[in-house]
Protein backbone atom coordinates (compact mmCIF):
# COMPACT_ATOMS: atom_id res chain seq x y z
CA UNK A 1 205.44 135.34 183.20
CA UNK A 2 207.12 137.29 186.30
CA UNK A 3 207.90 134.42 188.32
CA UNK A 4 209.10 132.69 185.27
CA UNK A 5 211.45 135.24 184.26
CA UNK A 6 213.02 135.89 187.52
CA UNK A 7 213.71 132.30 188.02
CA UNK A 8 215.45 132.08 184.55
CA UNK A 9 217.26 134.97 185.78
CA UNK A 10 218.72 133.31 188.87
CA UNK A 11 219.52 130.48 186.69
CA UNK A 12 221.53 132.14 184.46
CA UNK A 13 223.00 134.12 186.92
CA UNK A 14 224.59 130.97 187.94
CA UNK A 15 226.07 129.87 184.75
CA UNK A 16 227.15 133.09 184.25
CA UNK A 17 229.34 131.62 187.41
CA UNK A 18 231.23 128.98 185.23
CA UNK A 19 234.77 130.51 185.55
CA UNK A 20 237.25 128.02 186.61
CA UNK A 21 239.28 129.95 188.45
CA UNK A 22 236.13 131.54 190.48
CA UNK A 23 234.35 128.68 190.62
CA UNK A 24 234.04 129.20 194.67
CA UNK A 25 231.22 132.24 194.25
CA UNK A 26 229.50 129.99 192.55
CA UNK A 27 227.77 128.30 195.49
CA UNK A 28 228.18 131.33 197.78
CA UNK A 29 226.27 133.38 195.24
CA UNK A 30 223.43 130.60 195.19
CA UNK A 31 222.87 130.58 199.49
CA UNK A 32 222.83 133.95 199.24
CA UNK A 33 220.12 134.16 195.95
CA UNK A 34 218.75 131.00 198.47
CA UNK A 35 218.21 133.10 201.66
CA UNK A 36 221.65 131.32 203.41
CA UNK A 37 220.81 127.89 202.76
CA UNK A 38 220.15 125.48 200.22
CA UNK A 39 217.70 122.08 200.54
CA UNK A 40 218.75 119.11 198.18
CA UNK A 41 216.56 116.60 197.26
CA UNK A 42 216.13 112.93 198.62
CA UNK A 43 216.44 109.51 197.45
CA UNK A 44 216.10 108.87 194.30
CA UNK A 45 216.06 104.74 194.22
CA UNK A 46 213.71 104.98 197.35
CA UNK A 47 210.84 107.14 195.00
CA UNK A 48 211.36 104.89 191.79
CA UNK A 49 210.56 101.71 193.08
CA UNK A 50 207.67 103.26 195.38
CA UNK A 51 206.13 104.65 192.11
CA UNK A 52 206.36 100.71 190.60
CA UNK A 53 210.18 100.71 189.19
CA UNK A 54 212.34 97.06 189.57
CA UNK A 55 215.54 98.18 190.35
CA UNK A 56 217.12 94.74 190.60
CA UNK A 57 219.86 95.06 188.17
CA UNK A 58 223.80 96.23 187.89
CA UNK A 59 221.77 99.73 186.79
CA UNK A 60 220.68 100.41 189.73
CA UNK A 61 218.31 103.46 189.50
CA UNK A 62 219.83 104.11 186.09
CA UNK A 63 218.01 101.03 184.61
CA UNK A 64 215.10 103.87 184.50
CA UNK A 65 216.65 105.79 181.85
CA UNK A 66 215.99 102.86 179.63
CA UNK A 67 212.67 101.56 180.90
CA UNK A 68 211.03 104.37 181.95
CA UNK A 69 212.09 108.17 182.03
CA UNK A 70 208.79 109.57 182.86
CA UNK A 71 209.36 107.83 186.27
CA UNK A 72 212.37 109.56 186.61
CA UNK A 73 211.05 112.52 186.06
CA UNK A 74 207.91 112.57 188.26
CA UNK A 75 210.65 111.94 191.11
CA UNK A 76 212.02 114.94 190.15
CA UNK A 77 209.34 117.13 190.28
CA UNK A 78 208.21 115.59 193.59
CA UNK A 79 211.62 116.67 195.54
CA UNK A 80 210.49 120.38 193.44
CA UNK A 81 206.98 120.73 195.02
CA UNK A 82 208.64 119.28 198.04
CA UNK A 83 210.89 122.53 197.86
CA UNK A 84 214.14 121.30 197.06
CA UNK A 85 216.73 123.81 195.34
CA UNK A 86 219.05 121.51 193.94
CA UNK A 87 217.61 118.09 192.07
CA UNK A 88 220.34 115.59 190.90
CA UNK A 89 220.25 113.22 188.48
CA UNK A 90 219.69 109.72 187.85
CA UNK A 91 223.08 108.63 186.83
CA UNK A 92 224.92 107.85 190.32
CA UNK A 93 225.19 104.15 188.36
CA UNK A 94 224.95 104.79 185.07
CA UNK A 95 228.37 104.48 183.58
CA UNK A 96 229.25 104.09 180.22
CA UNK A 97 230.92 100.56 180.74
CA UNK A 98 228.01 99.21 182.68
CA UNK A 99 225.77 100.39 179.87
CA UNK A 100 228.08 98.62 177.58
CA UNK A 101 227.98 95.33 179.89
CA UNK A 102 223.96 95.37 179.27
CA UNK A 103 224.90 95.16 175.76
CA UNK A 104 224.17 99.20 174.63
CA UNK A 105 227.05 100.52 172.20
CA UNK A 106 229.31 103.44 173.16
CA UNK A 107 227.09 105.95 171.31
CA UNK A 108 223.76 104.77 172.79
CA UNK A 109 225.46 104.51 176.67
CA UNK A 110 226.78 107.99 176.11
CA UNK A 111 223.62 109.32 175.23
CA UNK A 112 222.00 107.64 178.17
CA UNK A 113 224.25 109.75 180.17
CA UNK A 114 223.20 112.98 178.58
CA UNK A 115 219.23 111.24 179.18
CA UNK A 116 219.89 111.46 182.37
CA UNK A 117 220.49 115.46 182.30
CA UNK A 118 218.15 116.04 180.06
CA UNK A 119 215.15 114.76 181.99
CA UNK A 120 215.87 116.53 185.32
CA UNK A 121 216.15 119.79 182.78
CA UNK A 122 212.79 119.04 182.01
CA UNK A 123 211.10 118.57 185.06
CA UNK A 124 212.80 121.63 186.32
CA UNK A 125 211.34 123.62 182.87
CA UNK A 126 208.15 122.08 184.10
CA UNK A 127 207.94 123.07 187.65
CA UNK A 128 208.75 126.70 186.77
CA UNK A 129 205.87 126.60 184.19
CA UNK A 130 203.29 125.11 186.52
CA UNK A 131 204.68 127.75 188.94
CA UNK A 132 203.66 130.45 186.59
CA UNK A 133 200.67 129.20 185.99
CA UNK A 134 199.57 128.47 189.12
CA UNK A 135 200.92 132.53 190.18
CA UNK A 136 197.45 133.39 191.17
CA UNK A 137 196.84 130.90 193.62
CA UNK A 138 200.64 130.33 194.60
CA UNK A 139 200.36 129.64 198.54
CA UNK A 140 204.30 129.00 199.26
CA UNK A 141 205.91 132.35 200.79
CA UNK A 142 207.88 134.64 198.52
CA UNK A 143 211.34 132.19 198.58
CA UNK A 144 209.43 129.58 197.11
CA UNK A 145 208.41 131.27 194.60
CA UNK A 146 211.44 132.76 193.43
CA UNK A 147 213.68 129.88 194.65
CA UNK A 148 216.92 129.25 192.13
CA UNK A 149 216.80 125.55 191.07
CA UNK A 150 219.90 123.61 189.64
CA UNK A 151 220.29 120.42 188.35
CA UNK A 152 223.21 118.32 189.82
CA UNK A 153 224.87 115.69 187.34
CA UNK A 154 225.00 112.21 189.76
CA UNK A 155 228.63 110.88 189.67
CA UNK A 156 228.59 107.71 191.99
CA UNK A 157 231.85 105.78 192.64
CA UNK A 158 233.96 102.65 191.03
CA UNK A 159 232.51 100.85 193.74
CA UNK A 160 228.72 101.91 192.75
CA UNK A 161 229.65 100.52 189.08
CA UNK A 162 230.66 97.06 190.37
CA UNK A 163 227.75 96.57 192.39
CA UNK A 164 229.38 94.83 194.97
CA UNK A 165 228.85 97.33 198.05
CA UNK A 166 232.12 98.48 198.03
CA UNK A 167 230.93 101.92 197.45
CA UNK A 168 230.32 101.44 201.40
CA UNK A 169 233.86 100.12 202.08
CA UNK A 170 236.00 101.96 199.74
CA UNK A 171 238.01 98.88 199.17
CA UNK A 172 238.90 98.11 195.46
CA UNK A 173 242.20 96.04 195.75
CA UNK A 174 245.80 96.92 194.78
CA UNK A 175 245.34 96.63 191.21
CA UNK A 176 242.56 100.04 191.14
CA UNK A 177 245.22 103.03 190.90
CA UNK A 178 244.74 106.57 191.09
CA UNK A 179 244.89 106.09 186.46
CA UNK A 180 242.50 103.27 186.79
CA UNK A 181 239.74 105.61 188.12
CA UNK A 182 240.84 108.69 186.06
CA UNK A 183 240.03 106.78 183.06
CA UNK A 184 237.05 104.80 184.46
CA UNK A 185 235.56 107.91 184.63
CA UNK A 186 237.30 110.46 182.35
CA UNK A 187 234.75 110.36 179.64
CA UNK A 188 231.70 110.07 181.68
CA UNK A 189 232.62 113.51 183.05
CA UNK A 190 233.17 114.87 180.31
CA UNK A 191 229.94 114.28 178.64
CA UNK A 192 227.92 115.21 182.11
CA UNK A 193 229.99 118.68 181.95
CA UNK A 194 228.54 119.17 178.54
CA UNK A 195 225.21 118.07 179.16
CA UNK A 196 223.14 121.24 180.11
CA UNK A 197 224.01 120.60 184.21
CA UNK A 198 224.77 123.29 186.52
CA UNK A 199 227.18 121.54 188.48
CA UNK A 200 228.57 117.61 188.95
CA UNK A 201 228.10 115.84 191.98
CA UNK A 202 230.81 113.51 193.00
CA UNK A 203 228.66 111.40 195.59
CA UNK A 204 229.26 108.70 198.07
CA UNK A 205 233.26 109.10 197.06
CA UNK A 206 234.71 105.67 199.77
CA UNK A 207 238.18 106.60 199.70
CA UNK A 208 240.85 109.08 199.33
CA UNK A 209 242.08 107.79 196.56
CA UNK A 210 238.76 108.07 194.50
CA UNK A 211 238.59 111.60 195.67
CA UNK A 212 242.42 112.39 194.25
CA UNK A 213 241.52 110.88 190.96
CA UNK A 214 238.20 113.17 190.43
CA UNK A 215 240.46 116.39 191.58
CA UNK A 216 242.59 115.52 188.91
CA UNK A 217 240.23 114.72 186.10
CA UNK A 218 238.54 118.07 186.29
CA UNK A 219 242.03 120.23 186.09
CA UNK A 220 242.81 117.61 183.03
CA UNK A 221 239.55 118.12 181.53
CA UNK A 222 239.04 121.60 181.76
CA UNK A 223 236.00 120.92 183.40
CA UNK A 224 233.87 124.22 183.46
CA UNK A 225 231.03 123.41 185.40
CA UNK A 226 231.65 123.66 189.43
CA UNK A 227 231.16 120.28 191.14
CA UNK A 228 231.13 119.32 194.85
CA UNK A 229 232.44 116.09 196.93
CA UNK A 230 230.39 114.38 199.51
CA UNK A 231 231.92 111.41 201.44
CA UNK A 232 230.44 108.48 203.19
CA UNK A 233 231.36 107.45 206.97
CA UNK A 234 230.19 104.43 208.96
CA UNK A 235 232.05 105.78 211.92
CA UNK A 236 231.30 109.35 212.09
CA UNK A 237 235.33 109.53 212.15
CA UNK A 238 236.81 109.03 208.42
CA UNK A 239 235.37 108.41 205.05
CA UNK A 240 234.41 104.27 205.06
CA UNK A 241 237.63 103.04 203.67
CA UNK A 242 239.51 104.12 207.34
CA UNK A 243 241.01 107.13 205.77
CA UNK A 244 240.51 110.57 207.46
CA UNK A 245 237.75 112.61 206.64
CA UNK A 246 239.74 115.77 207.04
CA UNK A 247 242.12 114.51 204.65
CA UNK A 248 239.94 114.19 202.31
CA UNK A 249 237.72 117.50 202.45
CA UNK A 250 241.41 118.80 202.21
CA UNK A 251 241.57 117.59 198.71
CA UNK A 252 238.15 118.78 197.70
CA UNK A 253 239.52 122.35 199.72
CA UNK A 254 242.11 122.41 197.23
CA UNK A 255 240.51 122.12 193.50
CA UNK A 256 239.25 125.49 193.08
CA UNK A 257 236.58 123.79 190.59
CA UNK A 258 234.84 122.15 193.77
CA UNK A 259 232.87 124.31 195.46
CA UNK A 260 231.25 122.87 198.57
CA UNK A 261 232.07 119.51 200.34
CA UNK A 262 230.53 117.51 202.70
CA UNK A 263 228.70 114.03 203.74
CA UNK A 264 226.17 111.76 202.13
CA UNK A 265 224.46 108.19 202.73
CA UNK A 266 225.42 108.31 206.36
CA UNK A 267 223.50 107.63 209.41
CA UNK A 268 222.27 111.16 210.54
CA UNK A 269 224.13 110.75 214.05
CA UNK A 270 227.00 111.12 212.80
CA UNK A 271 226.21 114.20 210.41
CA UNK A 272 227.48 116.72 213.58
CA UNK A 273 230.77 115.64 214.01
CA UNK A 274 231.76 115.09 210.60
CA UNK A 275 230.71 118.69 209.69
CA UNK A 276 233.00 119.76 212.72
CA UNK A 277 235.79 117.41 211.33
CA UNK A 278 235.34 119.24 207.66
CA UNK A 279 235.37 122.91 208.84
CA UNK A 280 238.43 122.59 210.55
CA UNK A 281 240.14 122.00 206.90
CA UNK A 282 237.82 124.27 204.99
CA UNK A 283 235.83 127.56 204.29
CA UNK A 284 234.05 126.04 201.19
CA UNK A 285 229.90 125.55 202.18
CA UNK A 286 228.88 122.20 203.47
CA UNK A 287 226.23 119.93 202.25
CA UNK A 288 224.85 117.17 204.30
CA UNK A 289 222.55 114.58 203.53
CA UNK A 290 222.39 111.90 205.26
CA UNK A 291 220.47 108.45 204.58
CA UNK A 292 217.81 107.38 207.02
CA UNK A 293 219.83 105.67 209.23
CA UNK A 294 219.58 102.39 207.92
CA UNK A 295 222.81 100.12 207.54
CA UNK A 296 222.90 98.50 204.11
CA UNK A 297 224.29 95.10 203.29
CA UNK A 298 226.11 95.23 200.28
CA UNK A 299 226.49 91.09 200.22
CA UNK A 300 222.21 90.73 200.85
CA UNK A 301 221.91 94.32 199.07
CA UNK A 302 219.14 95.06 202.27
CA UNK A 303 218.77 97.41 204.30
CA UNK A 304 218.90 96.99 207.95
CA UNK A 305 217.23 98.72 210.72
CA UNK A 306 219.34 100.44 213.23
CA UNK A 307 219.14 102.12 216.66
CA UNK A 308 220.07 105.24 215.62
CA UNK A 309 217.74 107.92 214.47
CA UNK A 310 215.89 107.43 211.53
CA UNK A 311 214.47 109.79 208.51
CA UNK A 312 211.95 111.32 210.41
CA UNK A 313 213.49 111.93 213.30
CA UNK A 314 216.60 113.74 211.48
CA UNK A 315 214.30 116.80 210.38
CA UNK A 316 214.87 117.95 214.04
CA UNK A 317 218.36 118.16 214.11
CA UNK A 318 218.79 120.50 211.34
CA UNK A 319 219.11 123.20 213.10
CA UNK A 320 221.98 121.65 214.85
CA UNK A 321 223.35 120.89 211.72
CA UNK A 322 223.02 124.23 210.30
CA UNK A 323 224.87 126.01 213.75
CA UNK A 324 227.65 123.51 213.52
CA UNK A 325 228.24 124.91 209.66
CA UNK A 326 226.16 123.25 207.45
CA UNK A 327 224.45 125.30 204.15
CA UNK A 328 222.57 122.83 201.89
CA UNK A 329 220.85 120.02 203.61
CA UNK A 330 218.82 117.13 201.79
CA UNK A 331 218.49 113.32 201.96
CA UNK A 332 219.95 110.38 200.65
CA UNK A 333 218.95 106.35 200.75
CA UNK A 334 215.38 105.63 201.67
CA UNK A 335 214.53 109.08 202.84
CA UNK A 336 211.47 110.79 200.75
CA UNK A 337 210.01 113.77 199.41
CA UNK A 338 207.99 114.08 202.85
CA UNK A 339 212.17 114.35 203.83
CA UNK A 340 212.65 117.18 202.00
CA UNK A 341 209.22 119.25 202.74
CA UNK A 342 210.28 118.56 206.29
CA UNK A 343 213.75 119.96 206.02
CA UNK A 344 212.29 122.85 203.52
CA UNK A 345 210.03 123.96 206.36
CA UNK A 346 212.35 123.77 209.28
CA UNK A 347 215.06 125.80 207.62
CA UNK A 348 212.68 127.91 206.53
CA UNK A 349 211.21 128.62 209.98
CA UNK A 350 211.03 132.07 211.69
CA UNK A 351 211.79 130.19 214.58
CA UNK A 352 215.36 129.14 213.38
């Protein structure tokens, strides 16, 4: 039961973390537990409809927490043998009013949400048992054995809810205010803080504004739990919506309850200069990870090939990514646990 106990240890070494007002050790404390980096799982839609899950629906990838959890959760412990430290979960889409749309009542939608917590817990409880188990023929090095795991809580955007692809333009009309998305998502914070997560990630976040409003909710709230913000960019320049990327990370730089910031579902050639454009407002740690370099079509809901580099070749550049300031690393859309073994083993590399 060593291995066991020393993971539990790390873990609750970092809720021992949970201090609002200290909230920024949090994820200094876990690079350093993690030998200096961190390695964050891949996508999660990608792996549930390989494994046989229709994800044609408003749901999204939540539509699993109703029709079939154990999916869920072998995705979860796929990114954990592929070495990931940090596992999120599968509620980027589910929201309590899409829940409600599909004709669930409040209690049942918010208890989806918690579902959604619950099952990553258990694939984590999981891996560390098969770990100890295994101890006698364990062939990973020392980290991997002793790795500290946490669950993320998955907080996509407004635009994720309505399913229209403006999560990838950030543009929600003049009648969305800065309230409008404080109470979209007020109580589906709330309930993911309370849920048994380590941490909430705010993901894909289009637009300033969206950015703003989740700042404010977790002063308002109390929120205990540290969270971090990752932005999208289709320009390598500013967050999707036009607005600056810097202005932005300078929100997330100023909640002292966010504790890294950084870049998600964005073509991995422009990963570089957005972590270049982010330091220059911030000392918080920077997570990257990028999609495969796809373009999707929200209007055909497809993904299209691109030029640019794709999911395989992006493994390569993480070095780079790491010099220019990076710490936690991972994949988004249509990258794989093959992603994540890939990035595991380059960062992980005497040679780096």
């Amino acid at each position: 039961m060593r291995i066991l106990a020393r993971l539990s240890l790390t873990v609750g070494a970092m809720n021992e973390a949970r201090v609002p007002a200290e909230t920024t050790t949090f994820m200094t404390d876990f690079l350093r537990q993690c030998g200096g980096y961190g390695v964050i799982d891949g996508g999660l839609a990608t792996e549930l409809e390989r494994h046989g899950a229709d994800l044609n629906d408003p749901l999204w990838s939540a539509k699993c927490l109703v029709s079939s959890p154990h999916i869920v959760r072998r995705v979860h412990l796929d990114y954990l043998d592929a070495g990931a430290n940090i596992i999120t979960t599968a509620s980027y889409q589910a929201t309590i009013q899409g829940f409600e749309a599909k004709g669930f009542s409040r209690d049942e939608s918010e208890e989806l949400l918690r579902k959604s917590v619950e099952i990553a817990l258990e694939a984590r409880e999981i891996y560390l048992e098969r770990c100890t188990k295994d101890s006698w023929d364990w062939t990973a090095s020392e980290r991997g054995s002793t790795r500290p795991i946490l669950v993320a809580a998955s907080v996509g955007s407004y635009g994720a809810y309505l399913a229209d692809g403006s999560e990838y333009s950030g543009k929600y009309g003049d009648s969305v205010s800065l309230e409008t998305l404080k109470d979209f998502h007020r109580r589906r914070v709330q309930i993911l803080a309370m849920a048994g997560a380590d941490l909430i990630a705010f993901e894909t976040i289009p637009n300033k504004l969206e950015a703003q409003a989740y700042a404010e909710l977790l002063d308002e709230e109390g929120i205990e739990i540290p969270a971090w913000f990752s932005f999208n960019s289709k320009d390598g320049i500013n967050v999707v919506s036009g607005d600056s990327i810097t202005d932005c990370a300078s929100i997330a730089d100023a909640s002292k309850r966010v504790v890294a910031v950084g870049i998600n579902c964005t073509p991995p050639r422009y990963i570089h200069g957005l972590i270049s454009s982010i330091r220059e407002v911030t000392n918080k740690p920077i997570l990257i990870y990028p999609n495969s370099g796809e373009t999707y079509d929200g209007e055909t809901k497809q993904w299209l090939k691109s030029d640019g580099m794709t999911g395989e070749d992006f493994v390569s550049y993480v070095s780079k990514w790491k010099e220019a300031g990076a710490s936690l690393f991972g994949g988004c859309c249509r990258t794989t646990p093959n992603t994540i073994q890939g990035i595991a083993k380059a960062l992980s590399s005497k040679a780096f």
